[in-house]
C-alpha atoms as a PDB file:
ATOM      1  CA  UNK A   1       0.000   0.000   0.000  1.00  0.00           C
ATOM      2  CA  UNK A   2       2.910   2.115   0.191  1.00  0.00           C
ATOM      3  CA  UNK A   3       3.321   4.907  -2.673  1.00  0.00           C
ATOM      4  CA  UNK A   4       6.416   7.094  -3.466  1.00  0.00           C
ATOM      5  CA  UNK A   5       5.684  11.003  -2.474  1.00  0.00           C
ATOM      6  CA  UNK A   6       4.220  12.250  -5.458  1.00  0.00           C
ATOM      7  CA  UNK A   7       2.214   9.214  -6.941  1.00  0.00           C
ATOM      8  CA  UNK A   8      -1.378  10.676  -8.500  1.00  0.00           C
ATOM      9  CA  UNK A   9      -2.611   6.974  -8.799  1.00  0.00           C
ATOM     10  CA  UNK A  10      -5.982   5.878  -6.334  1.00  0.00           C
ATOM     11  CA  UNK A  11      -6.472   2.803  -4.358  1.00  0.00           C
ATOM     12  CA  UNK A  12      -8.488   0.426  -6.449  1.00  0.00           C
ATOM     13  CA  UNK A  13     -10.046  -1.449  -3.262  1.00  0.00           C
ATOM     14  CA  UNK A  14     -11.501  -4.159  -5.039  1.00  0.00           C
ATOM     15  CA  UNK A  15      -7.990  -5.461  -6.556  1.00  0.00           C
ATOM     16  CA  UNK A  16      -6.316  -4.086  -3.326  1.00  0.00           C
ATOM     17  CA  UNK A  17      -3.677  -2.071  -5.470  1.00  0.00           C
ATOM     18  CA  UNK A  18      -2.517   1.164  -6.563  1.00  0.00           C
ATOM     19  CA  UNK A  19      -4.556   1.699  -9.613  1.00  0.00           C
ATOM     20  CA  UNK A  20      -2.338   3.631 -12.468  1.00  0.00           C
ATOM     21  CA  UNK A  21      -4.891   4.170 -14.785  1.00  0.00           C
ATOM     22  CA  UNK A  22      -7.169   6.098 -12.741  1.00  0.00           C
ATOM     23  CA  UNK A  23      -5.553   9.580 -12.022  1.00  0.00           C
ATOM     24  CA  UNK A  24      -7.054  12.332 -11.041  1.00  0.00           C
ATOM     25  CA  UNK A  25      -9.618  13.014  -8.290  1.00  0.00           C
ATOM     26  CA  UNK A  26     -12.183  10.173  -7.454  1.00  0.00           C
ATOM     27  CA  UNK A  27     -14.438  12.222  -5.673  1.00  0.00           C
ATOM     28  CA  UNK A  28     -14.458  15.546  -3.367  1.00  0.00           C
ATOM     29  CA  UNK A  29     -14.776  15.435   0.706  1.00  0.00           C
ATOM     30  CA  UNK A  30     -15.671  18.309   2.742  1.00  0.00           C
ATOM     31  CA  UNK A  31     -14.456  18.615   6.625  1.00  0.00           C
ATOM     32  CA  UNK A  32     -15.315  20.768   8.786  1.00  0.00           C
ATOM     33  CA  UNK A  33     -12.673  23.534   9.387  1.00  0.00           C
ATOM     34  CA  UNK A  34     -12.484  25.775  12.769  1.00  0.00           C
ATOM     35  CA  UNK A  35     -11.076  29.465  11.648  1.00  0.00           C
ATOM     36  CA  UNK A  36     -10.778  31.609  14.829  1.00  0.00           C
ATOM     37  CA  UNK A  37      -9.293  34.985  15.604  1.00  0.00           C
ATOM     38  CA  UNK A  38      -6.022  34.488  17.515  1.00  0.00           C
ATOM     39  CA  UNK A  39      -3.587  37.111  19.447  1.00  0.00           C
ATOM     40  CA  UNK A  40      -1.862  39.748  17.324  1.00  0.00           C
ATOM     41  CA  UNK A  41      -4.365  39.574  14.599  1.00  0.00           C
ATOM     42  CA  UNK A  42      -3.978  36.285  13.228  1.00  0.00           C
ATOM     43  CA  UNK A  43      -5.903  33.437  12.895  1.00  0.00           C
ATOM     44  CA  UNK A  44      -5.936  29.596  13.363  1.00  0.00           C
ATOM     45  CA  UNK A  45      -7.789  27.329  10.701  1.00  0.00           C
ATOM     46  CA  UNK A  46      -8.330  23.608  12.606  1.00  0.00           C
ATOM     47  CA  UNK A  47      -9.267  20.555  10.101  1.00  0.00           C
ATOM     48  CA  UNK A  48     -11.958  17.934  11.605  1.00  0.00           C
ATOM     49  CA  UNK A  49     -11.608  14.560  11.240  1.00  0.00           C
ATOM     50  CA  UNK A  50      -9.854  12.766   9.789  1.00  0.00           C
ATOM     51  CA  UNK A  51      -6.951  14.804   9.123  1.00  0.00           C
ATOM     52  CA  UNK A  52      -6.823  17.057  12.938  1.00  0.00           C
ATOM     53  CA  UNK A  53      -4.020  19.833  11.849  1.00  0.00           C
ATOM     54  CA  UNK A  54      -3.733  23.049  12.957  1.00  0.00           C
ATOM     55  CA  UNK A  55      -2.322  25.716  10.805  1.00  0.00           C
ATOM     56  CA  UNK A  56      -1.930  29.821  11.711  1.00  0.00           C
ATOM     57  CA  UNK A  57      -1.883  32.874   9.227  1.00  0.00           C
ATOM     58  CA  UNK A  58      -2.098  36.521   8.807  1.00  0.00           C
ATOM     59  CA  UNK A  59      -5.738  36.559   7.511  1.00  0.00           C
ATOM     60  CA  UNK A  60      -8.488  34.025   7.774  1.00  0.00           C
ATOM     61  CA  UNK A  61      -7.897  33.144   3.384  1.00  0.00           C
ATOM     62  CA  UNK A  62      -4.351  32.824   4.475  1.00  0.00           C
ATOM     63  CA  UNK A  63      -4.842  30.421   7.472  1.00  0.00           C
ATOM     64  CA  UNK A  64      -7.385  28.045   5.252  1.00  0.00           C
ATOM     65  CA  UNK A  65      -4.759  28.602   2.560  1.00  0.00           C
ATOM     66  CA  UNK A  66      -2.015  27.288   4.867  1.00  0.00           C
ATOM     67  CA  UNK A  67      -4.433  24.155   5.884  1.00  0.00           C
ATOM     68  CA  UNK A  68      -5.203  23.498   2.090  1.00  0.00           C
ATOM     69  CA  UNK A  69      -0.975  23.216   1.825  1.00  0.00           C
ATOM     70  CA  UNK A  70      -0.883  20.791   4.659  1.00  0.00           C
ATOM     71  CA  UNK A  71      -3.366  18.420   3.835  1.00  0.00           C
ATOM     72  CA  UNK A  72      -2.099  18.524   0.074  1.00  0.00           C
ATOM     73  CA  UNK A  73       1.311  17.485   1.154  1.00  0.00           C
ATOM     74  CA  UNK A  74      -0.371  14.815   3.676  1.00  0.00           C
ATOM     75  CA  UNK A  75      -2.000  13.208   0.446  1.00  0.00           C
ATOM     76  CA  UNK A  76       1.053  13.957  -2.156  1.00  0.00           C
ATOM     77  CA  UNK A  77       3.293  11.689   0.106  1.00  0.00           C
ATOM     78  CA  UNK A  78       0.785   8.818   0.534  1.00  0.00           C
ATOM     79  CA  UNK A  79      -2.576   9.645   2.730  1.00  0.00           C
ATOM     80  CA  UNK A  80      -5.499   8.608   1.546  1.00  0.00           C
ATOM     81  CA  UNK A  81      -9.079   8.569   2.866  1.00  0.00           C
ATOM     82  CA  UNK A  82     -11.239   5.598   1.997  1.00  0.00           C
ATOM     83  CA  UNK A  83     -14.352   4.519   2.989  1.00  0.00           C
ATOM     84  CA  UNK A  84     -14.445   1.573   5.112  1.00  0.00           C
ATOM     85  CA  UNK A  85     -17.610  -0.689   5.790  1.00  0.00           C
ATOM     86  CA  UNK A  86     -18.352  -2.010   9.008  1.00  0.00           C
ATOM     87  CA  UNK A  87     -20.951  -4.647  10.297  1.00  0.00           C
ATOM     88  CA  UNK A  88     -22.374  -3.735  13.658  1.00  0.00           C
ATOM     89  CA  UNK A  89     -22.172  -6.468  16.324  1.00  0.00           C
ATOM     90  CA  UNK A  90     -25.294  -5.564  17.862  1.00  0.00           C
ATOM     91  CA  UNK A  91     -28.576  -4.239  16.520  1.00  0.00           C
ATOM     92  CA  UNK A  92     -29.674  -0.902  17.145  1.00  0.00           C
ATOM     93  CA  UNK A  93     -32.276  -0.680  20.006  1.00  0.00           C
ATOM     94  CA  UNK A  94     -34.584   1.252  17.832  1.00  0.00           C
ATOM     95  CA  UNK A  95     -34.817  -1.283  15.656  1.00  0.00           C
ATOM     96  CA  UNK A  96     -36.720  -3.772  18.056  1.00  0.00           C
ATOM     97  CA  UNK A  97     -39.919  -1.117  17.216  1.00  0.00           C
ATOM     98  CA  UNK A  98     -39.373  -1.087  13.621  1.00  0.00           C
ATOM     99  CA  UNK A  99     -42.856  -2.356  12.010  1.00  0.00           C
ATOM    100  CA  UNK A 100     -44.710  -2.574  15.385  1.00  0.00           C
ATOM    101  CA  UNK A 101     -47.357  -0.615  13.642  1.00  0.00           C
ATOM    102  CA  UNK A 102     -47.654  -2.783  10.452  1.00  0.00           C
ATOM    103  CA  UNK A 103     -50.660  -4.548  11.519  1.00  0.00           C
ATOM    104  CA  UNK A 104     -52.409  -1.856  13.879  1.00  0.00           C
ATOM    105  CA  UNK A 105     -55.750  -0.822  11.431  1.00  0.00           C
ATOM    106  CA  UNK A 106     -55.727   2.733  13.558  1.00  0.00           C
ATOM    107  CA  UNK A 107     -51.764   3.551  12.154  1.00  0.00           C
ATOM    108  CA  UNK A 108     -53.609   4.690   8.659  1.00  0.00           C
ATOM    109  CA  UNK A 109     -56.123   7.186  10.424  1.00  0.00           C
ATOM    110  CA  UNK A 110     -53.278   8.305  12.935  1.00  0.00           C
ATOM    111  CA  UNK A 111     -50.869   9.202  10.238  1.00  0.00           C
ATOM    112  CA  UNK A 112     -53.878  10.979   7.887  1.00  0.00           C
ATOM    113  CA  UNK A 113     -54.625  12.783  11.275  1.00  0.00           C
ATOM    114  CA  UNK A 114     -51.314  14.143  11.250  1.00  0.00           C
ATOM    115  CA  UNK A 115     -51.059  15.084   7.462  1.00  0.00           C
ATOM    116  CA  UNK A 116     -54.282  17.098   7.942  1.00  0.00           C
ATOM    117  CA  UNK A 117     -53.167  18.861  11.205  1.00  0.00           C
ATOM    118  CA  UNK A 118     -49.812  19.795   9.173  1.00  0.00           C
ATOM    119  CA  UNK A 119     -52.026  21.288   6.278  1.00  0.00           C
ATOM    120  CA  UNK A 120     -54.090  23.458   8.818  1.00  0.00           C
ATOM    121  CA  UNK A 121     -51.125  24.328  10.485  1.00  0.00           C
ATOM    122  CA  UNK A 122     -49.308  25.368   7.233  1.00  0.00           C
ATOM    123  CA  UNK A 123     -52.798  27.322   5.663  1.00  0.00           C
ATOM    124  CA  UNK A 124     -52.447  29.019   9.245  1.00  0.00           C
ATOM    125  CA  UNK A 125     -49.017  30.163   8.874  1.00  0.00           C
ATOM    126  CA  UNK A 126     -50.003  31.304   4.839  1.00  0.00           C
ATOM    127  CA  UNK A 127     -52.782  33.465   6.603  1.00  0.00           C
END
């Protein structure tokens, strides 16, 4: 899985290999980025998960710009983020109570009761 600093190539997961032929960008990703004032007018730009770095600049353009650089350089020398599928090892509790209305004959009139009281609700707020 290793890749020389530099290789534009993506990770074919399905042959589990550095695919050649691919170059170029698979796909976009946005992350969540803290930019906050700092002392002496400056400011810090954080990156979220996955990539955590913390970068500092004269303007707010010049800190993102700065965390941009990093997280290039992170992926130019052989980062990559992949999706990775997981089974759970134990159900979710909510889904004990998933269907538990399937056979109930009132479920039909509750939910039309709803729909209406939405309607009136919405007409009111057109008024």
């Amino acid at each position: 899985m290793d890749r020389p600093c530099g290789y534009h190539g993506q990770w074919n997961a399905g042959s589990g290999r550095w695919d050649e032929e691919s170059l170029g960008v698979a796909g976009t990703m946005n992350i969540p980025v803290l930019i906050e004032p700092i002392a002496n007018d400056g400011f810090r730009a954080t990156g979220g998960l996955p990539f955590e770095i913390t970068v500092e600049g004269a303007t707010r353009d010049e800190a993102l710009g700065r965390l941009r650089a990093e997280i290039d350089k992170r992926m130019a020398c052989g980062a990559i983020v992949v999706p990775l599928e997981i089974t759970p090892t134990e159900d979710h509790p909510w889904v004990q109570g998933a269907g538990m209305f399937r056979d109930n004959p009132l479920f039909d009139a509750w939910q039309e009761a709803i729909s209406e009281y939405r309607r009136q609700v919405d007409q009111d707020a057109e008024a």
